[in-house]
C-alpha atoms as a PDB file:
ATOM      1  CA  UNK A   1      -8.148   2.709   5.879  1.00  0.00           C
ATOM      2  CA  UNK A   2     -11.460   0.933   4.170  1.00  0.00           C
ATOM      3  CA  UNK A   3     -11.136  -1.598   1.304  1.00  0.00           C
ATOM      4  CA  UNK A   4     -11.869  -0.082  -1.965  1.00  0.00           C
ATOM      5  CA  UNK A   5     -14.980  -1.623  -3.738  1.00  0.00           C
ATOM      6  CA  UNK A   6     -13.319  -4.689  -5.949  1.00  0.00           C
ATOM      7  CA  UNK A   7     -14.384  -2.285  -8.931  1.00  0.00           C
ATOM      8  CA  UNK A   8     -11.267   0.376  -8.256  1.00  0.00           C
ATOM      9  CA  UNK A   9     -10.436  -2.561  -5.513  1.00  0.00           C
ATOM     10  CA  UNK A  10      -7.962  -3.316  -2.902  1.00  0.00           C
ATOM     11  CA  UNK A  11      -4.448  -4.923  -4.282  1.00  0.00           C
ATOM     12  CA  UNK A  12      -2.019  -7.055  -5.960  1.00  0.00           C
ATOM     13  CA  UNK A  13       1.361  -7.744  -5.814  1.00  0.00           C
ATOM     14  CA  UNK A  14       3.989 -10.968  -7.130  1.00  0.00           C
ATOM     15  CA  UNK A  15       4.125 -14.043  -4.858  1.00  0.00           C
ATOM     16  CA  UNK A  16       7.957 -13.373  -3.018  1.00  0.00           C
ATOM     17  CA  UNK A  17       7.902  -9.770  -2.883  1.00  0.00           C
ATOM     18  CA  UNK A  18      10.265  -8.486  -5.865  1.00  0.00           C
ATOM     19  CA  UNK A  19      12.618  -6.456  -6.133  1.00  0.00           C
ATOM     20  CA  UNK A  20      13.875  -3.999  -8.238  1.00  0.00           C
ATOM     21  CA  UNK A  21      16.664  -2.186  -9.988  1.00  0.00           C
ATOM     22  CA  UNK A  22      15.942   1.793 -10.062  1.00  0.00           C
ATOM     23  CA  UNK A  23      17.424   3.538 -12.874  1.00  0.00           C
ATOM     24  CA  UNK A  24      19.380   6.714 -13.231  1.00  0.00           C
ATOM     25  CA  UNK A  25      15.446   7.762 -14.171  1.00  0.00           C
ATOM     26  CA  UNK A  26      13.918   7.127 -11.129  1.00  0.00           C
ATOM     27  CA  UNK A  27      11.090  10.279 -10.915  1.00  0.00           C
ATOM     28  CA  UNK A  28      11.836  12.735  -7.844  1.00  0.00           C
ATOM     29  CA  UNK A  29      11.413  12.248  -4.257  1.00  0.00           C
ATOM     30  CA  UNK A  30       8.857  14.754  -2.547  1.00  0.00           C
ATOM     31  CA  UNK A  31      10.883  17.822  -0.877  1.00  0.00           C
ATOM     32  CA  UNK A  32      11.530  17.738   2.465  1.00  0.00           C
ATOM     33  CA  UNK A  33       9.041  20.049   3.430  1.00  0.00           C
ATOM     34  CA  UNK A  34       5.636  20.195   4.610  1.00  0.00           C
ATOM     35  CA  UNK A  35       3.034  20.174   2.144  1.00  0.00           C
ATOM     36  CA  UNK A  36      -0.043  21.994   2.538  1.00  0.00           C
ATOM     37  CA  UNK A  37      -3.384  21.299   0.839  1.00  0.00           C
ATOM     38  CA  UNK A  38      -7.001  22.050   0.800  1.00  0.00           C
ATOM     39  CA  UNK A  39      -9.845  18.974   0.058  1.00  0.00           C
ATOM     40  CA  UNK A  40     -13.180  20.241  -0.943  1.00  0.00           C
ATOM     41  CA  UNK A  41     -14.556  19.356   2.386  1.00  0.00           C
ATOM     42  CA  UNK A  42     -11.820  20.215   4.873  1.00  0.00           C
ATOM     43  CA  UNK A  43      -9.462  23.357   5.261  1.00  0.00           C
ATOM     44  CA  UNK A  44      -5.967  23.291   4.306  1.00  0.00           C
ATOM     45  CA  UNK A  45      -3.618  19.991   6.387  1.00  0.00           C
ATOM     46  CA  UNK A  46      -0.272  19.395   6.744  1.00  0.00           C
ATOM     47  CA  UNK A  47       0.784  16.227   5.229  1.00  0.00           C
ATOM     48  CA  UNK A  48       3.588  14.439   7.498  1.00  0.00           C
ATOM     49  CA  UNK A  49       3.834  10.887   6.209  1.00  0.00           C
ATOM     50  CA  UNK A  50       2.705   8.689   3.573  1.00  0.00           C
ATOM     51  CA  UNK A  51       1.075   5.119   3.987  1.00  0.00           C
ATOM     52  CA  UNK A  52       2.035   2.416   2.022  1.00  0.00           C
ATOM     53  CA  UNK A  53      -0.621  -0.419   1.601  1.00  0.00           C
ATOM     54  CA  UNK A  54       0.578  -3.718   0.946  1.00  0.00           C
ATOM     55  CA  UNK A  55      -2.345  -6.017   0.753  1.00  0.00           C
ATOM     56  CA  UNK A  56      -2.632  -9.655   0.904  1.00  0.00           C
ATOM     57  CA  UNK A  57      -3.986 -11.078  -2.154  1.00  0.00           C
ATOM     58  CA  UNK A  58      -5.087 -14.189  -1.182  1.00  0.00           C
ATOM     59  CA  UNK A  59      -7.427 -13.354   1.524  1.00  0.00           C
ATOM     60  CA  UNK A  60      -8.684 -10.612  -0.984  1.00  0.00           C
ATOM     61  CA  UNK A  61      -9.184 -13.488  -3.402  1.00  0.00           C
ATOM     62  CA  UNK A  62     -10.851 -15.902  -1.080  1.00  0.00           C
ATOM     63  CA  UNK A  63     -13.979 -13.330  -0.009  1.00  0.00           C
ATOM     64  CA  UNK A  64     -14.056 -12.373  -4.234  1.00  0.00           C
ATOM     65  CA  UNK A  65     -14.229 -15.782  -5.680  1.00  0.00           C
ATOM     66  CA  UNK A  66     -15.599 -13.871  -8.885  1.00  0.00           C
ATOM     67  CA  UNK A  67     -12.447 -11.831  -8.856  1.00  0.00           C
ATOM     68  CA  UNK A  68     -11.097 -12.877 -12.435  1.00  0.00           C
ATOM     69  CA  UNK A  69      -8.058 -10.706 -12.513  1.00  0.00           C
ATOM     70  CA  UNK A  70      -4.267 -11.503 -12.371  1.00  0.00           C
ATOM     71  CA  UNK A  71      -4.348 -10.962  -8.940  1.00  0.00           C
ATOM     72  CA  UNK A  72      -6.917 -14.072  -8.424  1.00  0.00           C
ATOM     73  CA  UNK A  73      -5.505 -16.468 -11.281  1.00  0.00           C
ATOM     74  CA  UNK A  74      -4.464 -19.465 -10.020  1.00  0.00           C
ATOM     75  CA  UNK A  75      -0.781 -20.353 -10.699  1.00  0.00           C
ATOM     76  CA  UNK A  76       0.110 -17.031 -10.028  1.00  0.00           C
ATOM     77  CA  UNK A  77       1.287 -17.071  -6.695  1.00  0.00           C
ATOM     78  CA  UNK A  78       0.481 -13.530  -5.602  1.00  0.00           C
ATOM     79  CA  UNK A  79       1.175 -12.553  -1.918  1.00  0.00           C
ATOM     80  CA  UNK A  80       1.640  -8.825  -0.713  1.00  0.00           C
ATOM     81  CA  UNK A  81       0.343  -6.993  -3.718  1.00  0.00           C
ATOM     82  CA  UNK A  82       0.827  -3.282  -3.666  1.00  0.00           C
ATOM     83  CA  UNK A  83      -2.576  -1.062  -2.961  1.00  0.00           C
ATOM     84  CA  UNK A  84      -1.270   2.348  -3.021  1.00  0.00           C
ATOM     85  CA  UNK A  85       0.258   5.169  -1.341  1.00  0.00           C
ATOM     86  CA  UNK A  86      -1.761   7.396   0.775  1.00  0.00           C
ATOM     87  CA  UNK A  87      -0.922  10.884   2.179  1.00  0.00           C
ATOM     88  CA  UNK A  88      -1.630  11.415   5.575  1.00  0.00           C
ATOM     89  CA  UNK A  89      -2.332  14.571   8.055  1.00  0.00           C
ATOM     90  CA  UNK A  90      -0.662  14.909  10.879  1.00  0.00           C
ATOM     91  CA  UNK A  91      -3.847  14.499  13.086  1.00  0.00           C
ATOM     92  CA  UNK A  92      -7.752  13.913  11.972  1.00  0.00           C
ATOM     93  CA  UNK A  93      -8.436  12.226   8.771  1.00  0.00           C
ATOM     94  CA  UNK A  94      -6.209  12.097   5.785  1.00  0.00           C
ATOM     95  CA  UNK A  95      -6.445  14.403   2.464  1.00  0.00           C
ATOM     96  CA  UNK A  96      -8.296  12.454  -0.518  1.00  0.00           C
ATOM     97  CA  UNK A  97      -9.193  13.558  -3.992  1.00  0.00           C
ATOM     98  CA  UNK A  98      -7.723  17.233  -3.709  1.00  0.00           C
ATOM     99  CA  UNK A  99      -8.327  17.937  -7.080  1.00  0.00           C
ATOM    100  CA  UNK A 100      -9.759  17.100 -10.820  1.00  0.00           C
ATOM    101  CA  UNK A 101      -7.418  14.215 -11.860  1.00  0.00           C
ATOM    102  CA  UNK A 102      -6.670  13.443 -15.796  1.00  0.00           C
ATOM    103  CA  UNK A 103      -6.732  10.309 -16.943  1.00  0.00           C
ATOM    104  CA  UNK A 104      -3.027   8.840 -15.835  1.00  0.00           C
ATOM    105  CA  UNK A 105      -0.420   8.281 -19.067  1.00  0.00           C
ATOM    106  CA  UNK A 106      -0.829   5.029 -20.761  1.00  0.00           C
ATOM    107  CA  UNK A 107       2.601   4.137 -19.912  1.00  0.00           C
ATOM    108  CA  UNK A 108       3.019   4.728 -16.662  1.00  0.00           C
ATOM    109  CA  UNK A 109      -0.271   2.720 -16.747  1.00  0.00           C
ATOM    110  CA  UNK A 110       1.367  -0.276 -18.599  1.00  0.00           C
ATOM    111  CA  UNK A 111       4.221   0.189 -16.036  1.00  0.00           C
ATOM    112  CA  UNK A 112       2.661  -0.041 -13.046  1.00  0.00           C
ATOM    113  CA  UNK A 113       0.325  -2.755 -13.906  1.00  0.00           C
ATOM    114  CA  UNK A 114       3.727  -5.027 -12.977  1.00  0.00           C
ATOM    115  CA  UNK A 115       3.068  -3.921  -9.382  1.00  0.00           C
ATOM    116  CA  UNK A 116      -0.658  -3.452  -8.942  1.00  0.00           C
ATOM    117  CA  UNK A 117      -3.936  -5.806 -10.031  1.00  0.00           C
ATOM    118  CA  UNK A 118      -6.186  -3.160 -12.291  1.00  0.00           C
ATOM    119  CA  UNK A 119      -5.850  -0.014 -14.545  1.00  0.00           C
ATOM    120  CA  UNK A 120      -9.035   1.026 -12.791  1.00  0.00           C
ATOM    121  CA  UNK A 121      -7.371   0.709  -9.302  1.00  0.00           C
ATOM    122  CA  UNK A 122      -3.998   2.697 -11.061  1.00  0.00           C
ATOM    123  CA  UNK A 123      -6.506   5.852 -11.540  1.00  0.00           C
ATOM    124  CA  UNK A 124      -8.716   5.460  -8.310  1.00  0.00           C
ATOM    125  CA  UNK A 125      -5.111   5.405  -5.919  1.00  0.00           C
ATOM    126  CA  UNK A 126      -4.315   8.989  -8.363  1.00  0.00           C
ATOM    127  CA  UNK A 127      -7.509  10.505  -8.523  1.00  0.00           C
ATOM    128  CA  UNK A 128      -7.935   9.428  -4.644  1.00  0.00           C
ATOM    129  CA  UNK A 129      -4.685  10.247  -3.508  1.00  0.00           C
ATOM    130  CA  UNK A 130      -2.401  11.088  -5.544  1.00  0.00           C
ATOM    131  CA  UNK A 131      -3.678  14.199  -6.055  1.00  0.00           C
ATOM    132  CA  UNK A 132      -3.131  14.929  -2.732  1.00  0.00           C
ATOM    133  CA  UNK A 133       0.868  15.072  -2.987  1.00  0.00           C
ATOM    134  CA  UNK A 134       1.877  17.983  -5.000  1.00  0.00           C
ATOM    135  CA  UNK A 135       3.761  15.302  -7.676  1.00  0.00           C
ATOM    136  CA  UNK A 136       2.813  14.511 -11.071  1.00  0.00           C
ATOM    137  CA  UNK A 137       1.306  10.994 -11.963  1.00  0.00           C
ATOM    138  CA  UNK A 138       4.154   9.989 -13.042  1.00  0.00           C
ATOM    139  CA  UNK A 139       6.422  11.041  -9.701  1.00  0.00           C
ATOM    140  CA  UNK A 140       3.829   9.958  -7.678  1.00  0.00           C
ATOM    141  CA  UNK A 141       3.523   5.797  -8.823  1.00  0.00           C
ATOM    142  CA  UNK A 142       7.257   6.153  -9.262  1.00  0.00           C
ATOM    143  CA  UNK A 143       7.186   7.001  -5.604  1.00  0.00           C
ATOM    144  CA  UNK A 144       4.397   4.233  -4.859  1.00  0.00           C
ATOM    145  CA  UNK A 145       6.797   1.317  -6.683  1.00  0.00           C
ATOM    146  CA  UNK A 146      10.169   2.338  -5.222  1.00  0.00           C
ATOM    147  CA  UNK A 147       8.260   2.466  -1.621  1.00  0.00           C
ATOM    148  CA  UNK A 148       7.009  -0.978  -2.392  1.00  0.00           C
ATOM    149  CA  UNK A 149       9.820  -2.434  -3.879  1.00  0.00           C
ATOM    150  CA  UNK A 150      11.641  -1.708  -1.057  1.00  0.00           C
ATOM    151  CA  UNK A 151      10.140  -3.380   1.906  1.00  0.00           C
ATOM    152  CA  UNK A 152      11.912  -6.553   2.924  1.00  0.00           C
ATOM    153  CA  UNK A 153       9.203  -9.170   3.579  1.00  0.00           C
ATOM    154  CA  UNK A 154      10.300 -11.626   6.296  1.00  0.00           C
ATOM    155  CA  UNK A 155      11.132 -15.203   5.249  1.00  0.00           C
ATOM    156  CA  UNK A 156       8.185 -17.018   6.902  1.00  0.00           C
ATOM    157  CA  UNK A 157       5.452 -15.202   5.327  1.00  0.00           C
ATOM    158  CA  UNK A 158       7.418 -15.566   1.706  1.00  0.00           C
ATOM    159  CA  UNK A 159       7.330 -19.145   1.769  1.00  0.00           C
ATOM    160  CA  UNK A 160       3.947 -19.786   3.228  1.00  0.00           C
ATOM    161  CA  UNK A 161       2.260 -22.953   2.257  1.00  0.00           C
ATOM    162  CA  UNK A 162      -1.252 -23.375   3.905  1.00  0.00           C
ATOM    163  CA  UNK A 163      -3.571 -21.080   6.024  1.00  0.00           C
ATOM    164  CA  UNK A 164      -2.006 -20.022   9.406  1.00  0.00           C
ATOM    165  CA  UNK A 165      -2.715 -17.464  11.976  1.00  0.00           C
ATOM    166  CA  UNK A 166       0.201 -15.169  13.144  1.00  0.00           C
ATOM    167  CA  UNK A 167       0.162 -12.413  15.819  1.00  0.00           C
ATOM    168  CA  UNK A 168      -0.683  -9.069  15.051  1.00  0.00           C
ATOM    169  CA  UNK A 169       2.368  -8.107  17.748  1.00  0.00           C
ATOM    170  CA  UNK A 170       4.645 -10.464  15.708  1.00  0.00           C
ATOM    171  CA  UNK A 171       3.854  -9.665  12.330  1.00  0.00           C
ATOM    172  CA  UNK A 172       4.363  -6.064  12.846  1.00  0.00           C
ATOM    173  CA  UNK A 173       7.856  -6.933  14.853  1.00  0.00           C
ATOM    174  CA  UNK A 174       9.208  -8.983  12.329  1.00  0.00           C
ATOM    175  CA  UNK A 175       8.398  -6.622   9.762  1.00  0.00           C
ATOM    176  CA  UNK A 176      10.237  -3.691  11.258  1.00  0.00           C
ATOM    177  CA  UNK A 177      13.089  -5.937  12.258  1.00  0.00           C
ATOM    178  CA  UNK A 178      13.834  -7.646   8.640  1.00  0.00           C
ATOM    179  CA  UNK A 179      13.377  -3.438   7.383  1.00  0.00           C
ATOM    180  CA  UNK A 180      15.554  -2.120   9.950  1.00  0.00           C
ATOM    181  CA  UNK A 181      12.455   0.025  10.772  1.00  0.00           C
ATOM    182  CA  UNK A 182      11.291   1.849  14.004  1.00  0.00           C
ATOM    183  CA  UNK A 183       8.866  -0.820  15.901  1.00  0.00           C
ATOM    184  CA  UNK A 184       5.761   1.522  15.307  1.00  0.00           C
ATOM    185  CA  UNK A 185       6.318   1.395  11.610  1.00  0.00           C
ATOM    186  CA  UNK A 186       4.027  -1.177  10.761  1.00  0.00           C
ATOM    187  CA  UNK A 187       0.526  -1.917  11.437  1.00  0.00           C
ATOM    188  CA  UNK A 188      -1.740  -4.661  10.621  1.00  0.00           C
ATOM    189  CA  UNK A 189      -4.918  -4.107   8.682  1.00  0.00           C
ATOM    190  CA  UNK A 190      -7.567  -7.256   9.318  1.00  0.00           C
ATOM    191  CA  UNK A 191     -11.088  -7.492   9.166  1.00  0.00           C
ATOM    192  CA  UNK A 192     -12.932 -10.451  10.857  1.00  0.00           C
ATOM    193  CA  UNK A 193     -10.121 -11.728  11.648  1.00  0.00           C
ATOM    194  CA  UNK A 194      -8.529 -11.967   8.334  1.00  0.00           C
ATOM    195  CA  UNK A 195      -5.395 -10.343   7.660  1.00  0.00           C
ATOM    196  CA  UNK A 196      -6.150  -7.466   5.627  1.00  0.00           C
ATOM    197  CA  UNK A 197      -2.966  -5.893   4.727  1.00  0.00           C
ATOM    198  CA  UNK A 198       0.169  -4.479   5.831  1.00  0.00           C
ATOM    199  CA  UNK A 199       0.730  -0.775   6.091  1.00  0.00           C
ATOM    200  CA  UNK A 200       3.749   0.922   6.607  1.00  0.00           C
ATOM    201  CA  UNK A 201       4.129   4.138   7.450  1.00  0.00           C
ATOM    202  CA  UNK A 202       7.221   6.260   5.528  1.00  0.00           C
ATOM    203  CA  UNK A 203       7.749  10.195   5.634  1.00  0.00           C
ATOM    204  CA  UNK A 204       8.300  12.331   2.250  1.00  0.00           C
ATOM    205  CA  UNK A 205      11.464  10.803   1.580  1.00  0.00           C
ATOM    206  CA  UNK A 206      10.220   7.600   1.795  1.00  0.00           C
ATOM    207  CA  UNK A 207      12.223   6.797   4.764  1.00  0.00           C
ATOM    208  CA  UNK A 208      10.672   4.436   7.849  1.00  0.00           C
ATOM    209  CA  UNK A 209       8.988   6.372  10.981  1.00  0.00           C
ATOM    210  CA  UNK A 210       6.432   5.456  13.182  1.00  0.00           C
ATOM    211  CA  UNK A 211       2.653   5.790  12.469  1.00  0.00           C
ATOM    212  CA  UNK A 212       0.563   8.913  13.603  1.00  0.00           C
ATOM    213  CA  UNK A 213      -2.631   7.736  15.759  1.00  0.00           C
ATOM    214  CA  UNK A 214      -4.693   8.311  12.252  1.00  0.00           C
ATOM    215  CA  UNK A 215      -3.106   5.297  11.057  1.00  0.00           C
ATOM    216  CA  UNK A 216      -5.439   2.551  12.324  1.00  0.00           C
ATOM    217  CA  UNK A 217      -4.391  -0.692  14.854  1.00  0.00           C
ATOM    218  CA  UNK A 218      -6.058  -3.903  14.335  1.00  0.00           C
ATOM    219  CA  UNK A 219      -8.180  -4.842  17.138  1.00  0.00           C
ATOM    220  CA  UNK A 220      -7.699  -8.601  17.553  1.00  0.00           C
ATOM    221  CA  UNK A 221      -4.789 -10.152  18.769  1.00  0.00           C
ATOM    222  CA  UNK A 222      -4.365 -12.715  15.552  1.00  0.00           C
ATOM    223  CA  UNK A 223      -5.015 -12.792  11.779  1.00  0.00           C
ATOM    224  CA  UNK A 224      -5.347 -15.659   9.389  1.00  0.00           C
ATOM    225  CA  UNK A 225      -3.291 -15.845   6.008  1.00  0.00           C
ATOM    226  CA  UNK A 226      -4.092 -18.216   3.309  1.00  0.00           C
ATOM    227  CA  UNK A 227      -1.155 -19.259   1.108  1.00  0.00           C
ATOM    228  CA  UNK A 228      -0.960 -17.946  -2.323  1.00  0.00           C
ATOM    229  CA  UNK A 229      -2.406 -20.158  -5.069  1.00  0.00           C
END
């Protein structure tokens, strides 16, 4: 999937992934069904999975030294920030901005800002994807944060404390293994060697499956990862 310009941007996220409690309130999960829908330059897909973008911030940060937001502040730590939550087909490219999106509610605005960098990047990921789901705003970040909140980042890239390189192969083993997920669940992101972000691939009911052939490998054998700041 490309990086979003840093203007509706790619990520954010708190330094040891966190985790948290879901209320009795917790909006709907999708139903398990296929949905169909109709972009204004494709005809109508059938939406099979969902990817969940976690990117890592301080690479991000490190190419956008200008970046001023919370996501770039030093002191605050941030690792694996969420991006978003993007539908996908079951074979070509995925659905995007499906139809006119309204301006998202100020508090589900306020809300998610705990979870991602930029109120401009809350209504990009709706207007970009969300739209694309059949939910509500609201339903469909509640969907984004509880898919988030629930991946299990392994130890060893929670505590790291200067720049290493890792193996795709490994990072994408050890994050299915500390999820309990199929091995073909995650994929690597990178770009010049730089590791990118993890996505994860999760059907309607946000459960782990493997990824569809749309979802993207990254074609060098290692990444690098700064440590957070």
């Amino acid at each position: 999937m490309p990086s979003v310009s840093r203007q509706v941007r790619s990520k954010s996220i708190v330094t040891s992934i966190c985790f948290v409690r879901f209320s009795a309130s917790l909006p709907r999960l999708l139903p398990n069904i296929t949905i169909t829908t109709t972009t204004p330059d494709q005809p109508q897909v059938n939406l099979i999975i969902n990817l969940l973008s976690l990117s890592w911030a301080p690479n991000y940060c490190a190419g956008h030294p200008g970046d001023h937001s919370a996501e770039c502040r030093i002191g605050g730590h941030n690792a694996f920030v969420l991006h978003g939550l993007w539908p996908q087909a079951s074979s070509g490219p995925p659905p995007m901005s499906c139809s006119n999106a309204s301006p998202v509610a100020a508090a589900t605005v306020d809300h998610m800002m705990n979870f991602m960098p930029s109120r401009s990047l809350i209504q990009h990921e709706w207007q970009k994807h969300g739209t694309c789901t059949g939910l509500s705003a609201r339903d469909y970040f509640g969907q984004a944060e509880q898919a988030f909140t629930h991946v299990q980042v392994p130890a060893e890239y929670r505590i790291l404390d200067h720049e290493q390189q890792f193996n795709v192969s490994d990072l994408e083993k050890h994050f299915a293994e500390a999820n309990h997920a199929p091995p073909e669940a995650f994929r690597v992101s990178c770009h010049s060697g730089d590791l990118v972000s993890i996505q994860v691939c999760v059907d309607k009911n946000l459960q782990y499956r493997s990824c569809t052939q749309s979802v993207h490998e990254c074609p060098v054998n290692q990444v690098d990862m700064r440590p957070p700041r």
